[in-house]
Protein backbone atom coordinates (compact mmCIF):
# COMPACT_ATOMS: atom_id res chain seq x y z
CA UNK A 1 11.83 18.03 -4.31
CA UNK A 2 14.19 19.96 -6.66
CA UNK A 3 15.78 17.04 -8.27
CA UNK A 4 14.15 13.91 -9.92
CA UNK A 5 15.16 10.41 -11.27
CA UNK A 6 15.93 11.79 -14.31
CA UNK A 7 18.16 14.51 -12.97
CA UNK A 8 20.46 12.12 -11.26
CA UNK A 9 20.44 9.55 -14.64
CA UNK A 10 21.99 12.89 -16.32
CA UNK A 11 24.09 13.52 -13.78
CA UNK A 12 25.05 9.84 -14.28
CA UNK A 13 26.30 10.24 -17.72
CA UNK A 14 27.58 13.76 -17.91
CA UNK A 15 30.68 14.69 -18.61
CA UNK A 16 32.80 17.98 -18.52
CA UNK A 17 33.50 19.99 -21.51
CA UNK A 18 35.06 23.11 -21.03
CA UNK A 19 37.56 25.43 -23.29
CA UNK A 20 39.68 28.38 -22.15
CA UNK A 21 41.73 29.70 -24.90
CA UNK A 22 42.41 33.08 -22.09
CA UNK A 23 46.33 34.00 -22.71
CA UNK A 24 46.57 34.89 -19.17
CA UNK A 25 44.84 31.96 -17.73
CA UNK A 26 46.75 29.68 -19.54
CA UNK A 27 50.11 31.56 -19.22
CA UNK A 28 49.61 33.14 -16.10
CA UNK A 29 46.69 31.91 -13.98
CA UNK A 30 46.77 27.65 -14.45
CA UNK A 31 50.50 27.47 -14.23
CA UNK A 32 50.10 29.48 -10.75
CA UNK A 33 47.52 27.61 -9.19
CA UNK A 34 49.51 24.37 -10.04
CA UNK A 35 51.57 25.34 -8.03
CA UNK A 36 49.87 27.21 -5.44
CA UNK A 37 47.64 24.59 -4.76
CA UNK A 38 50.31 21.97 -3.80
CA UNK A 39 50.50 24.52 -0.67
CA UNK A 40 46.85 22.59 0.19
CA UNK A 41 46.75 18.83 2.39
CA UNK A 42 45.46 16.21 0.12
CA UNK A 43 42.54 15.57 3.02
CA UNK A 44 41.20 19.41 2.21
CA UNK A 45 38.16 18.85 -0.22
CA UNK A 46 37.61 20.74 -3.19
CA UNK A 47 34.31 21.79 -1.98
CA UNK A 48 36.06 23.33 1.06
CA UNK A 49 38.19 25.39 -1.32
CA UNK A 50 35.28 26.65 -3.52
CA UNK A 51 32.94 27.74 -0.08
CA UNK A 52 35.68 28.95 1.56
CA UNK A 53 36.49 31.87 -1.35
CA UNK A 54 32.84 32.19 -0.84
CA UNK A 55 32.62 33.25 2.32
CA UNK A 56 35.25 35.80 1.94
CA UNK A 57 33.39 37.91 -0.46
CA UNK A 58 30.06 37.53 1.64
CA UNK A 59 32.47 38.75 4.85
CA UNK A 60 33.74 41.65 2.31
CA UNK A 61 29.98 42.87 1.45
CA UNK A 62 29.03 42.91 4.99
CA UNK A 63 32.19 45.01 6.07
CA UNK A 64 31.51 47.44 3.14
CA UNK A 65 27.94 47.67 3.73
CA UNK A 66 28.88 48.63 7.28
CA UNK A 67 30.93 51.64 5.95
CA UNK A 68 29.35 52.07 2.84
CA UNK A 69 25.55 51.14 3.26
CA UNK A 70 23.84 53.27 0.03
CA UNK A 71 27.14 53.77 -1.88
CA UNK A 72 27.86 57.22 -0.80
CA UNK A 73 31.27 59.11 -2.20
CA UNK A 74 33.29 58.32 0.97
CA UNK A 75 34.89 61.80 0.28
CA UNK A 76 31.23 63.44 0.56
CA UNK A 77 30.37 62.70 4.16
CA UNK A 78 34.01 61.79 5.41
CA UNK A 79 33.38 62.55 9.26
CA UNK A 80 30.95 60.13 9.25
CA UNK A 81 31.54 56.95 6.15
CA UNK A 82 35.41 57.31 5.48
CA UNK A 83 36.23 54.01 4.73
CA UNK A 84 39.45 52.77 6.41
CA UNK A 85 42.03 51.76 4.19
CA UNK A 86 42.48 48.33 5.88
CA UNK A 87 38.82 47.35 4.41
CA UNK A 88 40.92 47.66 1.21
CA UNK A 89 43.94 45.91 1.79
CA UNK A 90 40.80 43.10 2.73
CA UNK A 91 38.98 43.70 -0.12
CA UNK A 92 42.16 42.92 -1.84
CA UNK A 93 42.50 39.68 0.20
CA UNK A 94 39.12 38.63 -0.31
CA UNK A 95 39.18 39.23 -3.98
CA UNK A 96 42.99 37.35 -4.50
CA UNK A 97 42.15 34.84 -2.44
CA UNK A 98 38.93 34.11 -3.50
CA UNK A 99 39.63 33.75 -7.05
CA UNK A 100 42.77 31.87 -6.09
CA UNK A 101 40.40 29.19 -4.61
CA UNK A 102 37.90 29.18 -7.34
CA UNK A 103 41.26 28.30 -9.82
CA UNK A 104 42.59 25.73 -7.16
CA UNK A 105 39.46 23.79 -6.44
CA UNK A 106 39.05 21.85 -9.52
CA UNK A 107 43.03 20.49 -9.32
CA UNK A 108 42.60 20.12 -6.03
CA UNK A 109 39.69 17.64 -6.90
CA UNK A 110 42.43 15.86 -9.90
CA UNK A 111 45.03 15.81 -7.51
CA UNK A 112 43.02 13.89 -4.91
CA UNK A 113 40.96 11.66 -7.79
CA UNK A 114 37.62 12.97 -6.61
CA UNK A 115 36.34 15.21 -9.34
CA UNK A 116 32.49 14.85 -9.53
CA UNK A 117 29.47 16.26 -11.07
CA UNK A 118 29.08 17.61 -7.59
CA UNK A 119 31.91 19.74 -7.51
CA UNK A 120 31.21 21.46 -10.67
CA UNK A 121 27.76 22.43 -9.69
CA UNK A 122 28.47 23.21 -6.29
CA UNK A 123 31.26 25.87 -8.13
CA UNK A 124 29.46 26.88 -10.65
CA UNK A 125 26.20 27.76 -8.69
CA UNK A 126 28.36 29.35 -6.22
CA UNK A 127 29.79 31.49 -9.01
CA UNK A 128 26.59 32.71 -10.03
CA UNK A 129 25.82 34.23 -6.85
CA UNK A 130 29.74 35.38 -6.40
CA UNK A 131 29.09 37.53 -9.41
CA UNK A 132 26.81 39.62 -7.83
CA UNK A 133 29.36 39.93 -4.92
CA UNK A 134 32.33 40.92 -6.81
CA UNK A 135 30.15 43.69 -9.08
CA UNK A 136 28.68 45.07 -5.90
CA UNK A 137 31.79 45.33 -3.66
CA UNK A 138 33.85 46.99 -5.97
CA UNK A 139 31.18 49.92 -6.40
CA UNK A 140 31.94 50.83 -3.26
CA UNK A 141 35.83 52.16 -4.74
CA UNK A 142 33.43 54.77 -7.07
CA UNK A 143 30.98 55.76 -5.23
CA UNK A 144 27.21 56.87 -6.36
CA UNK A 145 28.19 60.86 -6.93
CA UNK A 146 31.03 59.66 -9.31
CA UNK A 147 28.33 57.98 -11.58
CA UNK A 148 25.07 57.89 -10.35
CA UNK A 149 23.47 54.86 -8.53
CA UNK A 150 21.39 53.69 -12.04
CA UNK A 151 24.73 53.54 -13.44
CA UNK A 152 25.70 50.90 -11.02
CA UNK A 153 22.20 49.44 -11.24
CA UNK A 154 23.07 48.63 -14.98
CA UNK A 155 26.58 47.59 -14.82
CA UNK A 156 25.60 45.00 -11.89
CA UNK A 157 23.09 43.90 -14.51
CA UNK A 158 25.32 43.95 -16.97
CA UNK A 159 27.94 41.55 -15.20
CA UNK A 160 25.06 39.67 -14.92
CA UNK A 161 23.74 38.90 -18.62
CA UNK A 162 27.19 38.04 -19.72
CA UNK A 163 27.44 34.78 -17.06
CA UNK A 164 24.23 34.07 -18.35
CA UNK A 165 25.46 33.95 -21.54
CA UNK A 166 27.98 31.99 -21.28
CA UNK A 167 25.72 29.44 -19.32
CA UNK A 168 22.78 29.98 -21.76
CA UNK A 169 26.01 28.80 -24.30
CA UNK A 170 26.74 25.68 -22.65
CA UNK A 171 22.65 24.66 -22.77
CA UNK A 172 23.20 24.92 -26.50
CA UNK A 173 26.72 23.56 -27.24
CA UNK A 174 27.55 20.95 -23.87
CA UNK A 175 30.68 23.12 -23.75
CA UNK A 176 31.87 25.82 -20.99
CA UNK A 177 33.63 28.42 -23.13
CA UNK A 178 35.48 30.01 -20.66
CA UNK A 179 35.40 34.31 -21.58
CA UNK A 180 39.13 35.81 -21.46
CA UNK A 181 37.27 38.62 -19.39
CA UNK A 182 36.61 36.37 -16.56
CA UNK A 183 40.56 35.93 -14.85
CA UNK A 184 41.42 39.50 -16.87
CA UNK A 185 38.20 41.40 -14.55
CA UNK A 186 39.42 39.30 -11.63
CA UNK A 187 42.54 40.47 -11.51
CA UNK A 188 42.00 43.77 -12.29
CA UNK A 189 39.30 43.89 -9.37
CA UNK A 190 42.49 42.57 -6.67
CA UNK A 191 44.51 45.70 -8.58
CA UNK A 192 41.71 48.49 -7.71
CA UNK A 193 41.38 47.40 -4.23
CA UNK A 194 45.70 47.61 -4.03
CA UNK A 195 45.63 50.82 -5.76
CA UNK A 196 42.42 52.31 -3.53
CA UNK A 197 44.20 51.24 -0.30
CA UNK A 198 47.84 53.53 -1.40
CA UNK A 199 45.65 56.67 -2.94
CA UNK A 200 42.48 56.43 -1.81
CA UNK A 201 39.52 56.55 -3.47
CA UNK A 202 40.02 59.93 -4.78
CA UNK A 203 42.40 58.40 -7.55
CA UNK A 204 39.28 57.03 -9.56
CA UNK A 205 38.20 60.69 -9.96
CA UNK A 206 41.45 61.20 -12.60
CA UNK A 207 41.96 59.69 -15.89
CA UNK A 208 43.61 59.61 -18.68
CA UNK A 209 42.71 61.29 -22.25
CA UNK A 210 40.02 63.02 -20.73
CA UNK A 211 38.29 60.24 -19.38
CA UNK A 212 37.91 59.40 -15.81
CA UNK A 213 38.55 55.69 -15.23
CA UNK A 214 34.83 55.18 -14.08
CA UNK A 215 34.01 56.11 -17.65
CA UNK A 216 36.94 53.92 -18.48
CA UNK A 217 35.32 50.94 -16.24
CA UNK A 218 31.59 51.53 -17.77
CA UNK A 219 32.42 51.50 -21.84
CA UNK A 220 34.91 48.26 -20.92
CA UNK A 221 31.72 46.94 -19.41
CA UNK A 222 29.06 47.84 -21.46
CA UNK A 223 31.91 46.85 -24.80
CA UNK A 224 32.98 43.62 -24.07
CA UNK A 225 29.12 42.60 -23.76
CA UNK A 226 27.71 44.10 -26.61
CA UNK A 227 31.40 43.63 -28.61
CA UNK A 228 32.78 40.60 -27.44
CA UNK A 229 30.42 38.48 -24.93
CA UNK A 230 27.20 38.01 -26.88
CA UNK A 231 28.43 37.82 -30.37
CA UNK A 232 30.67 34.78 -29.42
CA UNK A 233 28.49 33.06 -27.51
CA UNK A 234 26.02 33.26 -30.68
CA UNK A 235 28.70 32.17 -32.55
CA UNK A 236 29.57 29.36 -31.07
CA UNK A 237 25.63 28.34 -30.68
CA UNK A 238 25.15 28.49 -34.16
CA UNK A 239 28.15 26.33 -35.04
CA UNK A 240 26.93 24.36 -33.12
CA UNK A 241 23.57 23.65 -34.77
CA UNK A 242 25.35 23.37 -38.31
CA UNK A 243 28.02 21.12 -37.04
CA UNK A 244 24.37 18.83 -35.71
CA UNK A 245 25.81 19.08 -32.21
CA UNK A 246 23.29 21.78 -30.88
CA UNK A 247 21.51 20.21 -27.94
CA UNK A 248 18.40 21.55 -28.35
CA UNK A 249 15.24 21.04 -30.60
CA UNK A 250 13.92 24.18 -31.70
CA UNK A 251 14.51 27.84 -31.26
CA UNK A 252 12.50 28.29 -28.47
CA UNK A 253 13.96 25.47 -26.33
CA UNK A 254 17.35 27.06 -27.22
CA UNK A 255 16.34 30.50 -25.98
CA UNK A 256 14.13 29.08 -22.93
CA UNK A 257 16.88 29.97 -20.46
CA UNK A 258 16.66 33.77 -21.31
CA UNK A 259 13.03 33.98 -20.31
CA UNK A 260 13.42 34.50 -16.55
CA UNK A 261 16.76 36.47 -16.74
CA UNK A 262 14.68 39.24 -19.06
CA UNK A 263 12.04 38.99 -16.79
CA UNK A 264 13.71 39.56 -13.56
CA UNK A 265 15.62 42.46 -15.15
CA UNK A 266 12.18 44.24 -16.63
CA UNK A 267 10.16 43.48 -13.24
CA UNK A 268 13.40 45.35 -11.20
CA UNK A 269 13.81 47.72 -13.32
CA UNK A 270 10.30 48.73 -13.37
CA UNK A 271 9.77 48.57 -9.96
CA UNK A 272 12.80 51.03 -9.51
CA UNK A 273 11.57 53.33 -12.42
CA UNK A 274 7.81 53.28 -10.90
CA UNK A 275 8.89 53.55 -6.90
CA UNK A 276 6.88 55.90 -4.74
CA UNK A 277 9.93 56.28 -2.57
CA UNK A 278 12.89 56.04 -4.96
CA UNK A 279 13.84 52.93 -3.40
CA UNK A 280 17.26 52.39 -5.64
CA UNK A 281 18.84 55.60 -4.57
CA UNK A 282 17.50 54.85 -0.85
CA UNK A 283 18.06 51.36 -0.39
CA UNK A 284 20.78 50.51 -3.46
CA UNK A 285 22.06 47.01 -1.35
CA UNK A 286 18.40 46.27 -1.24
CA UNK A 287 18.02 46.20 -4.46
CA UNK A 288 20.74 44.92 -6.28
CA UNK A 289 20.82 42.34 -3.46
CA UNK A 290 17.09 41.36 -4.42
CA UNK A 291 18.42 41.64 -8.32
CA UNK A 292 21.77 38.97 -7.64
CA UNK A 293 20.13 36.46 -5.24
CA UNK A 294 16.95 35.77 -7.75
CA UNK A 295 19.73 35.94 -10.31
CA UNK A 296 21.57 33.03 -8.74
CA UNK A 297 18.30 30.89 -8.46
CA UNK A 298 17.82 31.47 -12.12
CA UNK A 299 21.24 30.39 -12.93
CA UNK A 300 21.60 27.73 -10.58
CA UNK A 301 18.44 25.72 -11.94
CA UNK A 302 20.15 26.66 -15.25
CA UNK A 303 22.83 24.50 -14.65
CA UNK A 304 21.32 21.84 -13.00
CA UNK A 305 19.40 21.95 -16.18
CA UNK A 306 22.43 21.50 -18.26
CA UNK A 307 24.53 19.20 -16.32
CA UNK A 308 21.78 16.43 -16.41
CA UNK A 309 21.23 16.97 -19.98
CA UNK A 310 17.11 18.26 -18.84
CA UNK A 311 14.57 20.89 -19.69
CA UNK A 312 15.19 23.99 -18.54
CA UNK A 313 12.62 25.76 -15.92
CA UNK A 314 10.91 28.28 -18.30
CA UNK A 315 9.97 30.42 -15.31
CA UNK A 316 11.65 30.69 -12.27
CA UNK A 317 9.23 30.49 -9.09
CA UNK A 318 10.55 33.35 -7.20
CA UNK A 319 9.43 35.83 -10.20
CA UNK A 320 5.83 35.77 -9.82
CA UNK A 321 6.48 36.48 -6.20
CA UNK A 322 8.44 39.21 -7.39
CA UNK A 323 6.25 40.62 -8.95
CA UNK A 324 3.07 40.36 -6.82
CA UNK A 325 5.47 42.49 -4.55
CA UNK A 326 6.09 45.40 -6.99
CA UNK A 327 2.58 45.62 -7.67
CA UNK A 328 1.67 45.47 -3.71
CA UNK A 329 4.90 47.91 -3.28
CA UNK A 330 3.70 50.60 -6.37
CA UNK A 331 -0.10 50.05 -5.27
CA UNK A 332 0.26 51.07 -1.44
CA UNK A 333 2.13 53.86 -2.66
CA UNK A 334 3.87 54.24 0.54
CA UNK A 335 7.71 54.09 1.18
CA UNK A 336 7.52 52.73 4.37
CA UNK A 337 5.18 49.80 3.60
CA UNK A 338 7.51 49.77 0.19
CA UNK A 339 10.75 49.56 2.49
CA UNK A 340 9.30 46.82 4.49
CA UNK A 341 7.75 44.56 0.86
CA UNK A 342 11.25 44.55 -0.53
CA UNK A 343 13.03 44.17 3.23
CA UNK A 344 10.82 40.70 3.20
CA UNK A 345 11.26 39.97 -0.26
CA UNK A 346 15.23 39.79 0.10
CA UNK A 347 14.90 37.48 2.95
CA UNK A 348 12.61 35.44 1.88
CA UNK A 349 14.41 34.90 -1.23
CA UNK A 350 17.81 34.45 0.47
CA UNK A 351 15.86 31.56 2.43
CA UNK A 352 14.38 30.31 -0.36
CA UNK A 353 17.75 30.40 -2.34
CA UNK A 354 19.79 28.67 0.06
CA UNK A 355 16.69 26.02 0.95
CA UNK A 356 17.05 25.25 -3.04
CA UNK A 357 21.23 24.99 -2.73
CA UNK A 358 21.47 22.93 0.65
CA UNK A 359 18.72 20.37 -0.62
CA UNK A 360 19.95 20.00 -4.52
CA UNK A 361 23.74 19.66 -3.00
CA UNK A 362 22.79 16.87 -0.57
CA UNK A 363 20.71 14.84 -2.87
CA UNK A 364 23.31 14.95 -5.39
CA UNK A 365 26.10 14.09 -3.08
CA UNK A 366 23.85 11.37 -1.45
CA UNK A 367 22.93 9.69 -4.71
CA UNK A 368 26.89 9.41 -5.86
CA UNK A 369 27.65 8.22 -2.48
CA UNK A 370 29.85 11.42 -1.49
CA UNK A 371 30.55 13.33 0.64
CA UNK A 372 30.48 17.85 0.16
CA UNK A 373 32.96 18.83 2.20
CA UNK A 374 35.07 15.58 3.49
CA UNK A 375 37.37 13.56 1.00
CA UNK A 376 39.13 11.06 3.61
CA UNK A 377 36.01 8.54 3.82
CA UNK A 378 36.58 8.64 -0.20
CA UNK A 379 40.36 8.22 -0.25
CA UNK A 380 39.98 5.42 2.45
């Protein structure tokens, strides 16, 4: 249904291309997780690995969203939403542990000789939805009085376009330039959560040269996008194109994969700017939720896209649906009947996401005669 003939033919003949030039993950980060992942059995599939870091950020967002369920200072309301500080010290695990994984799965799958096209979908696509997870957990350490729940609105956006970009890069090139602020923000993420758990969340409040550090975190954000992020990744594009290797045809088949991201970003952001019931500052999760799971569709088709060497979808299904709901959500003009349009919306889409995920997996896997999440029927 989601994958054709001609998908699996490119999935046939594709091969990885990738580049990391990162000081720290080459100094730091690779030489670590060759070693670290000898700790894993040979029998433990990559696949495993890659879910299984997964999983641990999903089990982080539900524990914060028990504590922290609209992103309130913890410090405003502390009878009542303190957050313990063992939810940090598991934040922290989650976040190590889960980037850990991500490093380990692909020499896992070279140690074991069963690297596939599979596996790098299955992490990639994962990733795209993990991105989501990381932005929003970590929120919870600021808090909305601290900056103001649009701010967070834009910075999970923000996180957002730049793995696009790098995605929308390797439709262009057929190479995965790997951004230095990808294992830097990872490891700075599993240092907040450390530093959170000893002094509390009243230590982001401080600064240094009279800027607090959530000013600190926002202008790194909003910098290494505008600065560093986008002007590479055109860069490299348009290199690409003189060198003859650009995979595309024309401008507008090189830009196609930016159509739905814009639109999903205007039709949100709308929605939250025209709301009868200020539904971002009531129901943040809701929303950024709806925002990172349409996200991860977009993304995910993206890559299928580019693995098998196909067109990319120039609009993403869920979108329309999106925005038949804002209308119905502005129209009724009621924030109950709004609550309960974007309450369906996120679980549809999370249905509809994971429907997508399951089926494209399986196919693939069946078609190369694999298996997701077993590698002794391959050894044997």
């Amino acid at each position: 249904m989601y994958v054709t003939d001609l998908h699996f033919r490119g999935f046939d003949s594709y091969k990885y291309s990738c580049k990391d030039t990162s000081p720290l993950a080459n100094y730091v980060m690779h030489p670590f997780w060759n070693q670290f992942v000898k700790l894993f059995p040979t029998w433990i599939a990559p696949n495993l690995m890659t879910f299984s870091g997964f999983l641990l950020l999903v089990i982080q967002y539900g524990i914060l969203s028990y504590y922290d369920p609209v992103y309130e200072s913890v410090q405003l309301f502390a009878a009542l939403s303190e957050i313990p500080s063992w939810v940090w010290w598991f934040s922290f695990f989650a976040q190590f542990f889960s980037h850990t994984l991500d490093g380990c799965d692909g020499k896992q799958a070279r140690r074991t000789n069963t690297s596939s096209p599979l596996g790098e979908l299955f992490d990639h696509g994962i990733d795209s939805w993990c991105v989501s997870f990381f932005t929003l957990n970590v929120f919870s350490v600021f808090g909305r009085d601290s900056v103001g729940i649009e701010q967070l609105y834009f910075i999970h956006i923000g996180t957002m376009v730049a793995f696009v970009i790098s995605h929308w890069e390797k439709y262009n090139t057929g190479i995965l330039y790997l951004p230095w602020a990808y294992d830097l923000s990872q490891v700075a993420l599993a240092l907040v959560y450390i530093i959170t758990a000893i002094r509390g969340v009243d230590f982001w409040k401080l600064g240094i040269m009279g800027m607090n550090y959530i000013t600190i975190f926002q202008v790194i954000t909003y910098g290494g996008i505008i600065l560093v992020t986008i002007p590479i990744a055109l860069y490299n594009i348009i290199r690409a194109y003189q060198r003859g290797d650009g995979k595309q045809s024309s401008f507008v088949e090189a830009c196609l994969p930016l159509l739905s991201p814009i639109l999903l970003f205007t039709i949100t952001t709308m929605w939250v700017w025209l709301s009868p019931s200020n539904i971002l500052s009531r129901q943040p999760r809701l929303v950024t939720f709806l925002n990172g799971v349409v996200f991860s569709n977009i993304v995910a088709r993206l890559i299928v896209a580019q693995m098998s060497n196909t067109r990319c979808q120039p609009l993403n299904k869920m979108l329309p649906v999106l925005f038949v709901a804002f209308f119905a959500a502005i129209s009724f003009n009621d924030p109950d009947i709004e609550l309960y349009i974007i309450s369906a919306l996120v679980t549809g889409f999370i249905l509809a996401h994971l429907h997508y995920g399951y089926t494209v997996v399986c196919k693939l896997a069946e078609h190369l005669k694999i298996k997701v999440f077993s590698i002794k029927s391959q050894i044997d």
